[in-house]
N, C-alpha and C. Protein backbone atom coordinates (compact mmCIF):
# COMPACT_ATOMS: atom_id res chain seq x y z
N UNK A 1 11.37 -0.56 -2.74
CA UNK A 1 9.99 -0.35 -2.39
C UNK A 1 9.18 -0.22 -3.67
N UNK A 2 7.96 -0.71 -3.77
CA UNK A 2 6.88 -0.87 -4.60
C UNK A 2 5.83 0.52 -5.06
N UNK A 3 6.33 1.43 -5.57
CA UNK A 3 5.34 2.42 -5.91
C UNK A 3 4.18 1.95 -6.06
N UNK A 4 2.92 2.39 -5.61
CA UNK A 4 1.59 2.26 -6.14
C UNK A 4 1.21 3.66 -6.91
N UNK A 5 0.61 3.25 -8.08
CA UNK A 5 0.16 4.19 -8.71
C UNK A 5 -1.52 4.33 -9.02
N UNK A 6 -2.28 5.44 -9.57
CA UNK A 6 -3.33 5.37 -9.22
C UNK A 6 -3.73 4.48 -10.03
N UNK A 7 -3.57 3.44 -10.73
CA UNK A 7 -4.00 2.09 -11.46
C UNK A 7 -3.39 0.98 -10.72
N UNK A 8 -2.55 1.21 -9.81
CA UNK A 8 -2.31 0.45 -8.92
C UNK A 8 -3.12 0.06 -7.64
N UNK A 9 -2.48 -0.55 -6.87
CA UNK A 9 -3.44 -1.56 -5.95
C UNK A 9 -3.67 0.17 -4.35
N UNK A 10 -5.50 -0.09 -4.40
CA UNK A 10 -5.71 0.97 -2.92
C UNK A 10 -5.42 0.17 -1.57
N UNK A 11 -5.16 0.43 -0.44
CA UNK A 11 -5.16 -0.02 0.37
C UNK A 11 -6.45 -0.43 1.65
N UNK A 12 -5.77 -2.36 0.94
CA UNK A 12 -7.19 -2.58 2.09
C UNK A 12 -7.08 -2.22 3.29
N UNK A 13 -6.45 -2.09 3.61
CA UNK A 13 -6.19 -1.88 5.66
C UNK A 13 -7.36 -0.53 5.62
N UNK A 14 -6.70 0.26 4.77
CA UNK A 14 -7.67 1.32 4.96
C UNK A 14 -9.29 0.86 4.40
N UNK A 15 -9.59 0.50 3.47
CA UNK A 15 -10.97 0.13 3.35
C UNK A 15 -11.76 -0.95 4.44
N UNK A 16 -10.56 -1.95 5.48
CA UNK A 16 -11.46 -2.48 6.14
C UNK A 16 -11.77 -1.58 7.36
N UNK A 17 -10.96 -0.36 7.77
CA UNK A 17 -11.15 0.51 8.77
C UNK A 17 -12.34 1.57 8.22
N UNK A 18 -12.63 1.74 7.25
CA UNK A 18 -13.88 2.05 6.53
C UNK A 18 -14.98 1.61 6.90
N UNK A 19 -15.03 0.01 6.88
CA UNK A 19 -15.97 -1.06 7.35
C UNK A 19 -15.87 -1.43 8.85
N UNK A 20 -15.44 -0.99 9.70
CA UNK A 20 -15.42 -1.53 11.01
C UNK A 20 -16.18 -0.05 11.38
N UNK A 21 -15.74 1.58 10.69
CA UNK A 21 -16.90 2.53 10.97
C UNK A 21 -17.93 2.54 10.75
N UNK A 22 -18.04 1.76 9.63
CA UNK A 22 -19.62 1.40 8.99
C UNK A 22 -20.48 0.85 9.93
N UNK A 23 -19.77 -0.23 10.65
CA UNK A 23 -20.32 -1.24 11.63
C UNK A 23 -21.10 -0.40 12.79
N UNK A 24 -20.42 0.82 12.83
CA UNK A 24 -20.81 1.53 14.32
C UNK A 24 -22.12 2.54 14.05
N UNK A 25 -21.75 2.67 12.54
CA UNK A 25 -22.92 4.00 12.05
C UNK A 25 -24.14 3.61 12.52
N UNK A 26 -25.57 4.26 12.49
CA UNK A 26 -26.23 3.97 12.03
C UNK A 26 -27.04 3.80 10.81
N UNK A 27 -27.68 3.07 10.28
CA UNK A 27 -28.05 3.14 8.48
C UNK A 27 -28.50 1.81 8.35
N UNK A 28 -29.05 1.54 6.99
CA UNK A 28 -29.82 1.01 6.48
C UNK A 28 -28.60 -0.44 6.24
N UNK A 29 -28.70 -1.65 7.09
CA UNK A 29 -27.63 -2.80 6.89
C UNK A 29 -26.40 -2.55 7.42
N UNK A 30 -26.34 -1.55 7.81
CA UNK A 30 -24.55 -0.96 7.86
C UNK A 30 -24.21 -2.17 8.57
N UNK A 31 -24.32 -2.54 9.44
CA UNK A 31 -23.53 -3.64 10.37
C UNK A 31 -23.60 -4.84 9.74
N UNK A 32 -24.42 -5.34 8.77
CA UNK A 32 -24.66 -6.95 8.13
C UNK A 32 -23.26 -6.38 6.87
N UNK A 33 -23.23 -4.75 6.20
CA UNK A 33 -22.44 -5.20 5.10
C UNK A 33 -21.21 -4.85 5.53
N UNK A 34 -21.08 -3.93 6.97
CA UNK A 34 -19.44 -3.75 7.26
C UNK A 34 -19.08 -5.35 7.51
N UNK A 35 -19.52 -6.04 8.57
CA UNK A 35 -19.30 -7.26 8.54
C UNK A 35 -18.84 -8.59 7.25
N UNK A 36 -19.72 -8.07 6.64
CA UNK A 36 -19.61 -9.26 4.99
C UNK A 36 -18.21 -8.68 4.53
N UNK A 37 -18.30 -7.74 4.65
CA UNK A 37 -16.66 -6.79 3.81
C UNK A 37 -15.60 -7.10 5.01
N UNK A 38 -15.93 -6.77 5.79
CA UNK A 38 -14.28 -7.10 6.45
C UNK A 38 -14.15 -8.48 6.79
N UNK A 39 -15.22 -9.53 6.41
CA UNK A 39 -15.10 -11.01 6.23
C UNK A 39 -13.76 -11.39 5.16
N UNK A 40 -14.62 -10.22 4.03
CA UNK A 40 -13.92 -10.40 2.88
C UNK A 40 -12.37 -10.38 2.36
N UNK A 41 -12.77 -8.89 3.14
CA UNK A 41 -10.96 -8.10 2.71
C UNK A 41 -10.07 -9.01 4.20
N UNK A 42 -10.47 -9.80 5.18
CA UNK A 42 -9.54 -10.43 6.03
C UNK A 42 -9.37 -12.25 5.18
N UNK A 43 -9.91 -12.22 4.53
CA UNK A 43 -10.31 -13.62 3.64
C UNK A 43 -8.87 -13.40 2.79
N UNK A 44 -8.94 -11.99 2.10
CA UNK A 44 -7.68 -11.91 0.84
C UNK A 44 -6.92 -11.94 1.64
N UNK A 45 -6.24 -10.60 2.77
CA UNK A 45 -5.15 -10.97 3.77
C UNK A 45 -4.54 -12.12 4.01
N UNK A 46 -5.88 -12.76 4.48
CA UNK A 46 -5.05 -14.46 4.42
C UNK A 46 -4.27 -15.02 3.62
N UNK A 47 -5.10 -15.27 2.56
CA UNK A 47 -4.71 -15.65 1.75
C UNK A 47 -3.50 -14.91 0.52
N UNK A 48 -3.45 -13.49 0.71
CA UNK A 48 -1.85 -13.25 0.31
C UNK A 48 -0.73 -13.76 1.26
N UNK A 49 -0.95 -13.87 2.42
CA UNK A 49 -0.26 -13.59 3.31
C UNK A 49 0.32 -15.45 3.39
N UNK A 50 -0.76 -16.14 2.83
CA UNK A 50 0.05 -17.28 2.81
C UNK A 50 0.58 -17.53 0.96
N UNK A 51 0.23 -16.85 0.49
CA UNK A 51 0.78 -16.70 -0.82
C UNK A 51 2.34 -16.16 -0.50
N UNK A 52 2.45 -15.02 0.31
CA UNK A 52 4.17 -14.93 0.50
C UNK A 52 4.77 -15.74 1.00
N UNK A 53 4.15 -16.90 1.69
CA UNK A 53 4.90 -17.92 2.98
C UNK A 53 5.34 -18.48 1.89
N UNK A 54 3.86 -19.60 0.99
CA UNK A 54 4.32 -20.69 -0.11
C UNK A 54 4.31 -20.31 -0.98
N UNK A 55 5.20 -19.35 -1.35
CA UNK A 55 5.16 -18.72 -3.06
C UNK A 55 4.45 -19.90 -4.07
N UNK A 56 3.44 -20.13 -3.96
CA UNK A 56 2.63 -21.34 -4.57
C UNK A 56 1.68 -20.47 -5.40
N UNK A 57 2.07 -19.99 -6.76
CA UNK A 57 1.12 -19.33 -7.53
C UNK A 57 0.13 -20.10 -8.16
N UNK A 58 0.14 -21.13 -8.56
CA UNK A 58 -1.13 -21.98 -9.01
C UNK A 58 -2.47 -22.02 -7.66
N UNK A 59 -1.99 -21.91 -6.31
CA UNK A 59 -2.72 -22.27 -5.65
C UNK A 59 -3.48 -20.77 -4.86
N UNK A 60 -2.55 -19.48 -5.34
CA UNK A 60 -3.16 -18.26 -5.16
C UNK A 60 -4.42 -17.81 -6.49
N UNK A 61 -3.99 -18.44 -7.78
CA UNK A 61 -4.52 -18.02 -8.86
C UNK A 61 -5.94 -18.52 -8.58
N UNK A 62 -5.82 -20.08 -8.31
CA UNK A 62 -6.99 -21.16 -8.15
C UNK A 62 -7.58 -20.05 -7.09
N UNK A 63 -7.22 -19.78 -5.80
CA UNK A 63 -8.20 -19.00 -4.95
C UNK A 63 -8.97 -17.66 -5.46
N UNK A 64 -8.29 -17.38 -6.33
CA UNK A 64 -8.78 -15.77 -6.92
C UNK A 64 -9.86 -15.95 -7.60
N UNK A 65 -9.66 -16.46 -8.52
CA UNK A 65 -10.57 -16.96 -9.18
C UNK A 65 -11.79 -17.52 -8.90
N UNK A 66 -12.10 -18.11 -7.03
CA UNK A 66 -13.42 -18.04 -6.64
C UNK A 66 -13.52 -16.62 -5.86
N UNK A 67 -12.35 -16.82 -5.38
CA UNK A 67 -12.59 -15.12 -4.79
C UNK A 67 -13.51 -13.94 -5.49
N UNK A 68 -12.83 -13.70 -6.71
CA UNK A 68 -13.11 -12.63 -7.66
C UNK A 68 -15.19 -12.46 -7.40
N UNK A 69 -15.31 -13.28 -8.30
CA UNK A 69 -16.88 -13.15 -8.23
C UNK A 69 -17.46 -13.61 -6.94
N UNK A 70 -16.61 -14.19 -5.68
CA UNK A 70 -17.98 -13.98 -4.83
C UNK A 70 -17.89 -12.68 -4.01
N UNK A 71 -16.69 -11.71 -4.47
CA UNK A 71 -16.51 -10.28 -4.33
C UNK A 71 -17.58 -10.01 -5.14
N UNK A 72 -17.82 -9.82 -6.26
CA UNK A 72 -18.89 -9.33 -7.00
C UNK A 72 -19.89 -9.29 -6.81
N UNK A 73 -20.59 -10.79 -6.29
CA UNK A 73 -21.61 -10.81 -6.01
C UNK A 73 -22.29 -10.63 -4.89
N UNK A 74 -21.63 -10.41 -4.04
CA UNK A 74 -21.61 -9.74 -2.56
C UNK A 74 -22.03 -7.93 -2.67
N UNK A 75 -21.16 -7.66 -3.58
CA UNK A 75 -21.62 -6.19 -4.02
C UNK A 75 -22.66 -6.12 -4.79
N UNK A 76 -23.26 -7.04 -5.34
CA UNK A 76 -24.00 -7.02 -6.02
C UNK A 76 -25.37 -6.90 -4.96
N UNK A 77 -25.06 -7.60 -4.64
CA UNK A 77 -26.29 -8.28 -3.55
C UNK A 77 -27.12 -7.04 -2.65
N UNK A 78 -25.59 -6.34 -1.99
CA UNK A 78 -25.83 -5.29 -0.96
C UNK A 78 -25.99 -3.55 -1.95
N UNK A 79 -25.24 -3.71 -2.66
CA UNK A 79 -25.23 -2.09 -3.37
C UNK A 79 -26.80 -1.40 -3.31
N UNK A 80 -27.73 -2.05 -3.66
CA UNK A 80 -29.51 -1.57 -3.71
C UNK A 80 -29.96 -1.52 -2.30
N UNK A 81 -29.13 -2.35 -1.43
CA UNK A 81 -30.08 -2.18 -0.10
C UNK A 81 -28.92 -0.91 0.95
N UNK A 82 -27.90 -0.74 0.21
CA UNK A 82 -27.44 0.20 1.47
C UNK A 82 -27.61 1.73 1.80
N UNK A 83 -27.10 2.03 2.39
CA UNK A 83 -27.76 3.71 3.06
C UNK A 83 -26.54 4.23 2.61
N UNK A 84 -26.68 5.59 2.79
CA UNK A 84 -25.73 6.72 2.35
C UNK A 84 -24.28 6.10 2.64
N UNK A 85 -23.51 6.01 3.42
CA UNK A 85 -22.53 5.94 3.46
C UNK A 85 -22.22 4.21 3.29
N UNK A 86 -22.55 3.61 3.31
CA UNK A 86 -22.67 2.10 2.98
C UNK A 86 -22.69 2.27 1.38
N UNK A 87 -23.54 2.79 0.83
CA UNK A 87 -23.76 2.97 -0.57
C UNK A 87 -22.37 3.31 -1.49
N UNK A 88 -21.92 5.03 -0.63
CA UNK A 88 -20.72 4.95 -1.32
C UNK A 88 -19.71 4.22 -0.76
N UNK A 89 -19.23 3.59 -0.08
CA UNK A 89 -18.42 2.50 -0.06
C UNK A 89 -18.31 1.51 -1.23
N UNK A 90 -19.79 1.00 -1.25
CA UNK A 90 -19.75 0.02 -1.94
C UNK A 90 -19.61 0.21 -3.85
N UNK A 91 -20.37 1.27 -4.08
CA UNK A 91 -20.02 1.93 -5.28
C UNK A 91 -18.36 2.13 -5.72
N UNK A 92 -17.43 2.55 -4.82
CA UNK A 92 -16.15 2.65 -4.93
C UNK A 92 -15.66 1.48 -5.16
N UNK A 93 -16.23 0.38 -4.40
CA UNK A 93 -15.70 -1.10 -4.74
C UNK A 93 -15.94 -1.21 -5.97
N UNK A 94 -17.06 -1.07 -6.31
CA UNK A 94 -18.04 -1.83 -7.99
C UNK A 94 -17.12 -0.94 -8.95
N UNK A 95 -16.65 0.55 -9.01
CA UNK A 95 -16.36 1.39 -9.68
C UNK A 95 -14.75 1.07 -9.93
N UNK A 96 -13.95 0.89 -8.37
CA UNK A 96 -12.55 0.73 -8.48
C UNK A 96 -12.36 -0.29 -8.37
N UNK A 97 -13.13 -1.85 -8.80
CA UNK A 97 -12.34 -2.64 -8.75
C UNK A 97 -11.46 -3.35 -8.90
N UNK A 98 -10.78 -2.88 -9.85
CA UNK A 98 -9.34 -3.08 -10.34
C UNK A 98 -8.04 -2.51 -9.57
N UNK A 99 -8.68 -1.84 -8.89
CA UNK A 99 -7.75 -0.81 -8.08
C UNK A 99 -7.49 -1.55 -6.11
N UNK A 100 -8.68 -1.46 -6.18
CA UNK A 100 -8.82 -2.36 -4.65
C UNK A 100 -8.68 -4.02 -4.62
N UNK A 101 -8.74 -4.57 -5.80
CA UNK A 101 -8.30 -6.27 -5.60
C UNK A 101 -7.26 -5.93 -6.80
N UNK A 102 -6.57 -4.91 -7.01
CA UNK A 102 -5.40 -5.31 -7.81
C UNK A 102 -4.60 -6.77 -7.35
N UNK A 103 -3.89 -6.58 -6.11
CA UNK A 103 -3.38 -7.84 -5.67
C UNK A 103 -4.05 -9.12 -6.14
N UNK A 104 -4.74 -9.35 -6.73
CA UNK A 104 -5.19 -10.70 -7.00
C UNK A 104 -5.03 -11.07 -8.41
N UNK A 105 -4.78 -9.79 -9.35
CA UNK A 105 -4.04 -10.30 -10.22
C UNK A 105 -2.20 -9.97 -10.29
N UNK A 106 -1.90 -9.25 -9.62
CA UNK A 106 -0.81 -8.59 -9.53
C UNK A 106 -0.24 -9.39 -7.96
N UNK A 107 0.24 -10.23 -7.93
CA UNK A 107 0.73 -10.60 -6.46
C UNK A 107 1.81 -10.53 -5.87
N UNK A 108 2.39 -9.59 -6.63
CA UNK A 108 4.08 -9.12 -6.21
C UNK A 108 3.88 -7.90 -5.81
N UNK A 109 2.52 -7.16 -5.43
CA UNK A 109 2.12 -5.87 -4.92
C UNK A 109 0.68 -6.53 -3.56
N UNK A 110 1.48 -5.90 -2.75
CA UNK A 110 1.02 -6.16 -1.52
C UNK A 110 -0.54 -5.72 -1.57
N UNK A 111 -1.54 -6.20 -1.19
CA UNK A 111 -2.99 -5.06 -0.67
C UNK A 111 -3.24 -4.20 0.37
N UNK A 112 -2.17 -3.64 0.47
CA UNK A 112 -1.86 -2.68 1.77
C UNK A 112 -0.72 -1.80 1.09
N UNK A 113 -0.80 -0.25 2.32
CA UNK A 113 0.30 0.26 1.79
C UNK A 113 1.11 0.87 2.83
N UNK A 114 1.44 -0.42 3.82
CA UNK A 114 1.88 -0.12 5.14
C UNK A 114 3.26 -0.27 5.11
N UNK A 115 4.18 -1.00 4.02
CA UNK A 115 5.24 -0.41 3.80
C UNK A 115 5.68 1.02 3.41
N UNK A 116 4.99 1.43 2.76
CA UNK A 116 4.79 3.08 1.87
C UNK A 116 4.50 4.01 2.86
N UNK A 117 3.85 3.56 4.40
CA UNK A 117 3.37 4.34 5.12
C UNK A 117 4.50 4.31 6.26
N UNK A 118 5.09 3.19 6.14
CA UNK A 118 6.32 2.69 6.82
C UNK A 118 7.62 4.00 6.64
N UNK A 119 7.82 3.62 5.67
CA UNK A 119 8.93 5.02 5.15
C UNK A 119 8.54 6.02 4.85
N UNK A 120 7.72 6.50 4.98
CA UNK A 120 6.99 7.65 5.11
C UNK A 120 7.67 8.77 6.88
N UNK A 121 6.96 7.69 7.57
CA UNK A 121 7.06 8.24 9.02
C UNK A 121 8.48 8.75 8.89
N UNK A 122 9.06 8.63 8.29
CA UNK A 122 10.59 8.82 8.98
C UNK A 122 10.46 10.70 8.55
N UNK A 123 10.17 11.12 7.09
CA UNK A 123 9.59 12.53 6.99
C UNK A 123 8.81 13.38 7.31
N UNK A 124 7.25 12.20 8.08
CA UNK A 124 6.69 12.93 8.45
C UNK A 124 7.27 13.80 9.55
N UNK A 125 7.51 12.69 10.21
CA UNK A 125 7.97 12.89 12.00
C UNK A 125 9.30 14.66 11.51
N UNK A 126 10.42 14.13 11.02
CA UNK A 126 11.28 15.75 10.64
C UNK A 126 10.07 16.55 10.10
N UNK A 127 9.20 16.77 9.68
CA UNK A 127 8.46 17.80 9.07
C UNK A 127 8.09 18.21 9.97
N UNK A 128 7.31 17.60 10.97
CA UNK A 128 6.47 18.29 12.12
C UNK A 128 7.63 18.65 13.56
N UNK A 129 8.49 18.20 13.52
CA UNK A 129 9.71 18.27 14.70
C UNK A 129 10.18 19.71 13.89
N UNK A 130 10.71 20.19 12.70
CA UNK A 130 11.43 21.00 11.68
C UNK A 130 10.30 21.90 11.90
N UNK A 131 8.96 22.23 11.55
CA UNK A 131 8.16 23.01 10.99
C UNK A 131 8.09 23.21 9.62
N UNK A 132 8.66 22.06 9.10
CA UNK A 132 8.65 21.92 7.44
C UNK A 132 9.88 22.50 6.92
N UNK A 133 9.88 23.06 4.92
CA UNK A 133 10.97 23.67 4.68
C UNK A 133 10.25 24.84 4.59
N UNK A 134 11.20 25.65 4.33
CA UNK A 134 11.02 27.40 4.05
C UNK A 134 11.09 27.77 2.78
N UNK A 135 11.63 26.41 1.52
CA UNK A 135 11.45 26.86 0.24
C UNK A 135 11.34 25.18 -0.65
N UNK A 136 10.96 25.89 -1.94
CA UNK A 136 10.68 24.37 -2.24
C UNK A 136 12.19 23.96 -2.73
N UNK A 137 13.30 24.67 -2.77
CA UNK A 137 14.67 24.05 -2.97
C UNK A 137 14.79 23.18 -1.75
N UNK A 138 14.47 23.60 -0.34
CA UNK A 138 14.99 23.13 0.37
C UNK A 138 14.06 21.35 0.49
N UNK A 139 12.65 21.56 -0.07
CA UNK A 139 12.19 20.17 0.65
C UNK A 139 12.32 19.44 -0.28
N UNK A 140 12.87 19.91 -1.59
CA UNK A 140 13.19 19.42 -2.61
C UNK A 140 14.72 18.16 -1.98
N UNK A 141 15.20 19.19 -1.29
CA UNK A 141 16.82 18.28 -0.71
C UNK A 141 16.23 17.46 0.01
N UNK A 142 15.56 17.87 1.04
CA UNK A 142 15.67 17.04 2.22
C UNK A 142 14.64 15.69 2.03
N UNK A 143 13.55 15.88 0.83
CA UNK A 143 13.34 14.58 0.08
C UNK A 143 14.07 13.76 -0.62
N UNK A 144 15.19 13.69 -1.05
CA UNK A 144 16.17 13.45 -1.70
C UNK A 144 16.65 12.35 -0.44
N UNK A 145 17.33 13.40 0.20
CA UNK A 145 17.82 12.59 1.24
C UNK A 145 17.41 11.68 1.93
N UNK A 146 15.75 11.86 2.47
CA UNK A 146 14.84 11.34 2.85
C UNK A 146 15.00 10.06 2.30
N UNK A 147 15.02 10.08 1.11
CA UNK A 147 14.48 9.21 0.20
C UNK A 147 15.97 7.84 0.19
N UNK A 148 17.03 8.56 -0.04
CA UNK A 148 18.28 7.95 -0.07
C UNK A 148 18.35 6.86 1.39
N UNK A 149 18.14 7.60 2.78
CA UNK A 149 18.17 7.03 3.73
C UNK A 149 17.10 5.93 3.44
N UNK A 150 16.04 6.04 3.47
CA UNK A 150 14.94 4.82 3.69
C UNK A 150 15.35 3.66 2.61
N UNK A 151 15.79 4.58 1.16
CA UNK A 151 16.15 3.59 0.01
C UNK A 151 17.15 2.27 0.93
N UNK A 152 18.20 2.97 1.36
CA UNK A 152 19.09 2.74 2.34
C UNK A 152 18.98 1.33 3.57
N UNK A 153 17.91 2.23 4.17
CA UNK A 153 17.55 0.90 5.13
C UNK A 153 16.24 -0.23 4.85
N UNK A 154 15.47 0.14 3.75
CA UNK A 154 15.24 -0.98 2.77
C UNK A 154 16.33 -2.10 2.61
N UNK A 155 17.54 -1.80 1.77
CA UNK A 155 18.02 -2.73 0.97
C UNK A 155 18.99 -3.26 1.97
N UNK A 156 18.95 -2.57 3.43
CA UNK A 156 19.66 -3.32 4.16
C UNK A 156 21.18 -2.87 4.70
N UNK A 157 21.42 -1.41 3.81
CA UNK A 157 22.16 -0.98 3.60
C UNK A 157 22.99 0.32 4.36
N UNK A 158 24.06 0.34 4.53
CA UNK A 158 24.65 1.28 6.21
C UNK A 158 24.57 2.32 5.15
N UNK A 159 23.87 3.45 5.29
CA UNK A 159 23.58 5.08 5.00
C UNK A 159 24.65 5.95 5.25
N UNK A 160 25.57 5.50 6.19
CA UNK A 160 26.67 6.12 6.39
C UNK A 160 27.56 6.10 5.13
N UNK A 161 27.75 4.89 5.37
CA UNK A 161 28.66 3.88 4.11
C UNK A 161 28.55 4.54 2.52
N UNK A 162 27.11 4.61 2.66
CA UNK A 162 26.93 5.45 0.99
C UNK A 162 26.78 6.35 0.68
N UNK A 163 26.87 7.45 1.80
CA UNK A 163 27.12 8.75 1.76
C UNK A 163 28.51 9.26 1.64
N UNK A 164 29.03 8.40 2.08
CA UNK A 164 30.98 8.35 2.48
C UNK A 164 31.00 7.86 0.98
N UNK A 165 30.71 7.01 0.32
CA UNK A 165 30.95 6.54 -0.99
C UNK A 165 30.73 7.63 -2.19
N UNK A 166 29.46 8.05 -1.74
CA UNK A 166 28.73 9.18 -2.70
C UNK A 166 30.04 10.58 -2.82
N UNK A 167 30.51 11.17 -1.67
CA UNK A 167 31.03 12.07 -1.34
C UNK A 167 32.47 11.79 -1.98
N UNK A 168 33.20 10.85 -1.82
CA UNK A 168 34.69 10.26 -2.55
C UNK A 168 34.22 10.24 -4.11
N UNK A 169 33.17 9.75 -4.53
CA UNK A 169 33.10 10.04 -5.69
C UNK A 169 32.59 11.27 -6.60
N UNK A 170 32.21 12.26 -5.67
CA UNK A 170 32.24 13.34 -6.06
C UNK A 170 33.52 14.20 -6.33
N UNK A 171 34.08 13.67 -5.57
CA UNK A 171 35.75 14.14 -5.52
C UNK A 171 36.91 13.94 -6.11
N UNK A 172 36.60 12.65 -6.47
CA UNK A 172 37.95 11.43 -7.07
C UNK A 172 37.23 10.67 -8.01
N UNK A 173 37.11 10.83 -9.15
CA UNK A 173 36.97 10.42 -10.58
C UNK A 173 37.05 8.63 -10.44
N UNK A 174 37.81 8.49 -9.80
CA UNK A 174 38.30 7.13 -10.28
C UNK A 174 37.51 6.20 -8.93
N UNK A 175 36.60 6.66 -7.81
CA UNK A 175 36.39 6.27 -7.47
C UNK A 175 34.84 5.93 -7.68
N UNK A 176 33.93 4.57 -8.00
CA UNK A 176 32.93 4.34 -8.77
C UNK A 176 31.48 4.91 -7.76
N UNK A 177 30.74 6.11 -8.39
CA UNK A 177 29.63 6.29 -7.69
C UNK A 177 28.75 5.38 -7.23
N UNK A 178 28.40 5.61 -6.27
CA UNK A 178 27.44 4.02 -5.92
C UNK A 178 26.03 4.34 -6.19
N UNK A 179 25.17 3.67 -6.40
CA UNK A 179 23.66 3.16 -7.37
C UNK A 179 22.87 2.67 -6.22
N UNK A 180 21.76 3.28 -5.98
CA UNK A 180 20.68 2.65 -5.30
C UNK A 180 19.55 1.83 -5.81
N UNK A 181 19.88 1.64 -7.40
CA UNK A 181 19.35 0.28 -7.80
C UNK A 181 19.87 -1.21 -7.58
N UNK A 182 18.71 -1.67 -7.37
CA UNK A 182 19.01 -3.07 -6.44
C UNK A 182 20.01 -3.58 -8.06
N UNK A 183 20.79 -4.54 -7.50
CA UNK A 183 21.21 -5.61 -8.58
C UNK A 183 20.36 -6.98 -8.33
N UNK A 184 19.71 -7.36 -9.25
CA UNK A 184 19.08 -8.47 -9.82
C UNK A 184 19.88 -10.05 -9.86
């Protein structure tokens, strides 16, 4: 799985659900610029989304590259005419944009972070079923583990299998610990 970091790519899913509230507000354009924006951010979707089909990087780069500035100038256009909450939206775009079209120079990082939110659920859900931990040793473990399992069914991999592996080699020297780094 793909860490995002805060110089890393924000998630559009969440900024076009931003813009579909915008649409409902009332305010100054809200509905002409939620509209132009979730034109937009469903425009990149596409177009990553057929960037993973035809791993065809000349023909993602070529799109970015008109992409880029008629993102710009779209913000450009609307930033002076919008209302309070339209405004900061759009300011966050102009401000983070390196952060929210990361994917367009970075295309081995998704513009979403619905895998990340994906393996997530599996802790949330024990946290709220558990009532959490009772110390930070303990959520300290059970992130660990957390973490091992999902690593786990990421790579495709029986959790059983490498816990049984993990455990023999805690025991028996000669038997080789197993690595949850992918091999290349």
């Amino acid at each position: 799985m793909v860490m995002l970091s805060k110089l890393g790519q924000k998630c559009l899913a969440h900024l076009r659900r931003h813009f579909k509230k915008l649409i409902k507000l009332p305010g100054l354009n809200n509905q002409e610029i939620g509209a132009k924006f979730i034109s937009l951010i469903d425009e990149g979707f596409k177009n990553y989304a057929l960037f993973q089909q035809t791993q065809n990087l000349d023909e993602f780069l070529s799109w970015t590259s008109e992409f880029k500035p008629k993102v710009e100038s779209t913000i450009d256009s609307w930033i002076d005419r919008a209302g309070g909450e339209a405004g900061k939206v759009l300011r966050s775009l102009r401000n983070k944009a390196h952060q929210w079209w990361y994917f367009l120079d970075h295309p081995e990082i998704p513009p979403d972070n619905n895998l990340a939110e994906r393996t997530l659920r599996l802790a949330v859900t024990k946290r709220k079923i558990s009532g959490g931990s009772r110390s930070l040793e303990r959520f300290q473990d059970t992130a660990n583990l957390l973490t091992v399992i999902q690593t786990c069914r990421h790579q495709g991999r029986c959790v059983i299998e490498f816990f049984d592996q993990a455990i023999k080699a805690m025991v028996d020297s000669a038997v080789q610990t197993p690595s949850l780094i992918p091999l290349v």
